[in-house]
PDB file of N, CA and C in Angstrom:
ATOM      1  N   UNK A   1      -2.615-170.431 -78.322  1.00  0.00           N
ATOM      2  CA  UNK A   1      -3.554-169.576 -79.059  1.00  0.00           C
ATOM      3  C   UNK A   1      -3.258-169.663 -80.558  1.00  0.00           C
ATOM      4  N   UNK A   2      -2.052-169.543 -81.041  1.00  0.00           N
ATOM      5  CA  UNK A   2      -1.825-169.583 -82.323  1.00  0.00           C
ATOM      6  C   UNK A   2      -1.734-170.840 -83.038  1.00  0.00           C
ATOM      7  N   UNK A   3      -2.330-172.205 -82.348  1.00  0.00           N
ATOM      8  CA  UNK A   3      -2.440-173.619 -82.616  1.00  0.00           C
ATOM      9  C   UNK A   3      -4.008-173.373 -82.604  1.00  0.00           C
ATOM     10  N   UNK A   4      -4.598-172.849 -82.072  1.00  0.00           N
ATOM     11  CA  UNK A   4      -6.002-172.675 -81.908  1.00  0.00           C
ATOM     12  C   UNK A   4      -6.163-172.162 -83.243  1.00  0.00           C
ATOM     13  N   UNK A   5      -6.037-170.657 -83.467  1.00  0.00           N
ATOM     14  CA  UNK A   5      -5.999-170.183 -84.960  1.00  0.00           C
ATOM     15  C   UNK A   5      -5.641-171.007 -86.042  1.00  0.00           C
ATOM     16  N   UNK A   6      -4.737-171.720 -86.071  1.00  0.00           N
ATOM     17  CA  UNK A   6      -4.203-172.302 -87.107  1.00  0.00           C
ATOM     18  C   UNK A   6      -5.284-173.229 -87.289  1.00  0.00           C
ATOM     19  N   UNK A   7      -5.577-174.457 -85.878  1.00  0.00           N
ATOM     20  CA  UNK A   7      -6.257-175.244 -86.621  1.00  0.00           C
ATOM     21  C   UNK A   7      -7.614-175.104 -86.753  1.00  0.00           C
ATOM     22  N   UNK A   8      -8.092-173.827 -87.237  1.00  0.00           N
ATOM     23  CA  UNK A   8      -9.594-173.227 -87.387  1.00  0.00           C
ATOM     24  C   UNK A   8      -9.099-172.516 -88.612  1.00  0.00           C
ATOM     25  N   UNK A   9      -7.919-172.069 -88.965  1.00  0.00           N
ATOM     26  CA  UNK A   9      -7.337-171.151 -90.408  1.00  0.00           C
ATOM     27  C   UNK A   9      -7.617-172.474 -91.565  1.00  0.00           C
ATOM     28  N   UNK A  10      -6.938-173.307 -91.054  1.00  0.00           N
ATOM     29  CA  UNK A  10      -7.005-174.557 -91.936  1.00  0.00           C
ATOM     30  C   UNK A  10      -7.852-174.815 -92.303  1.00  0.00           C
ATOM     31  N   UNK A  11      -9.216-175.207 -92.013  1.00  0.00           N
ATOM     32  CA  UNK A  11     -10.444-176.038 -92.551  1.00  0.00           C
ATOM     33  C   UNK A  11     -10.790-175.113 -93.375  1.00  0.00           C
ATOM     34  N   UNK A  12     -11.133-173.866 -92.766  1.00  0.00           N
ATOM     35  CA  UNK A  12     -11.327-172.821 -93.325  1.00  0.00           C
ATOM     36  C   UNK A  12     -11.140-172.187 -94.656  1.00  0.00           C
ATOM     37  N   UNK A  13      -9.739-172.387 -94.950  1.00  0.00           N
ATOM     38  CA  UNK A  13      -8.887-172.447 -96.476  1.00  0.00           C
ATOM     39  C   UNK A  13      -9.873-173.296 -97.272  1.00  0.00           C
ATOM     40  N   UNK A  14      -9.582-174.726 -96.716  1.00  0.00           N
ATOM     41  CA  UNK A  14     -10.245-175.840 -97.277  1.00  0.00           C
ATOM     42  C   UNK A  14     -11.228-175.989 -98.035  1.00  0.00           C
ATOM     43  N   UNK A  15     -11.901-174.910 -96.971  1.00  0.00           N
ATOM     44  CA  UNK A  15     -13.478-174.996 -97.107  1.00  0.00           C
ATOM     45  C   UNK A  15     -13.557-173.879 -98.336  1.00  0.00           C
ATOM     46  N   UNK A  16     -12.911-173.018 -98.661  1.00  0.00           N
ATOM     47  CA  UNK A  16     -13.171-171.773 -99.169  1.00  0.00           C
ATOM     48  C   UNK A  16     -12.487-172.333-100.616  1.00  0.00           C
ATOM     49  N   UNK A  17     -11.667-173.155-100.593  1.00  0.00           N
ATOM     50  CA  UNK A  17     -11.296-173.982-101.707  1.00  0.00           C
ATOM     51  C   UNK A  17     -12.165-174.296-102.454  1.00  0.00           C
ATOM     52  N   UNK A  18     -12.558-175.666-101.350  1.00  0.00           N
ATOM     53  CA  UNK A  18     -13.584-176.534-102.539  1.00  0.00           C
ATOM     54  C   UNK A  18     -14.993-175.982-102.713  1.00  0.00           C
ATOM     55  N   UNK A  19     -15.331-174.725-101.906  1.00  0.00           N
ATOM     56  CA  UNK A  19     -16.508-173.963-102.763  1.00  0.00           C
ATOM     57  C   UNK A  19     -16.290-173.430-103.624  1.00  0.00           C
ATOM     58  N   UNK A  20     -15.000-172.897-104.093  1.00  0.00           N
ATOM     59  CA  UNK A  20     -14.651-172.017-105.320  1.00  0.00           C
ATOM     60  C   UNK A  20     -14.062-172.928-106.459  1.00  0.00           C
ATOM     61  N   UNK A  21     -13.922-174.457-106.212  1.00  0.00           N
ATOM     62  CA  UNK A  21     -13.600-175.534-107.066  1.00  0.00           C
ATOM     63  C   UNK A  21     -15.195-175.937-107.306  1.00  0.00           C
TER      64      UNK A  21
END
């Protein structure tokens, strides 16, 4: 479960990154 979260936390970051870049 917490490999599940993580790899859905991740893109997520990503994503919230390069919209605010």
């Amino acid at each position: 479960m917490r490999r599940c979260h993580h790899r859905i936390l991740v893109p997520r970051i990503l994503w919230i990154h390069k919209v605010l870049m």
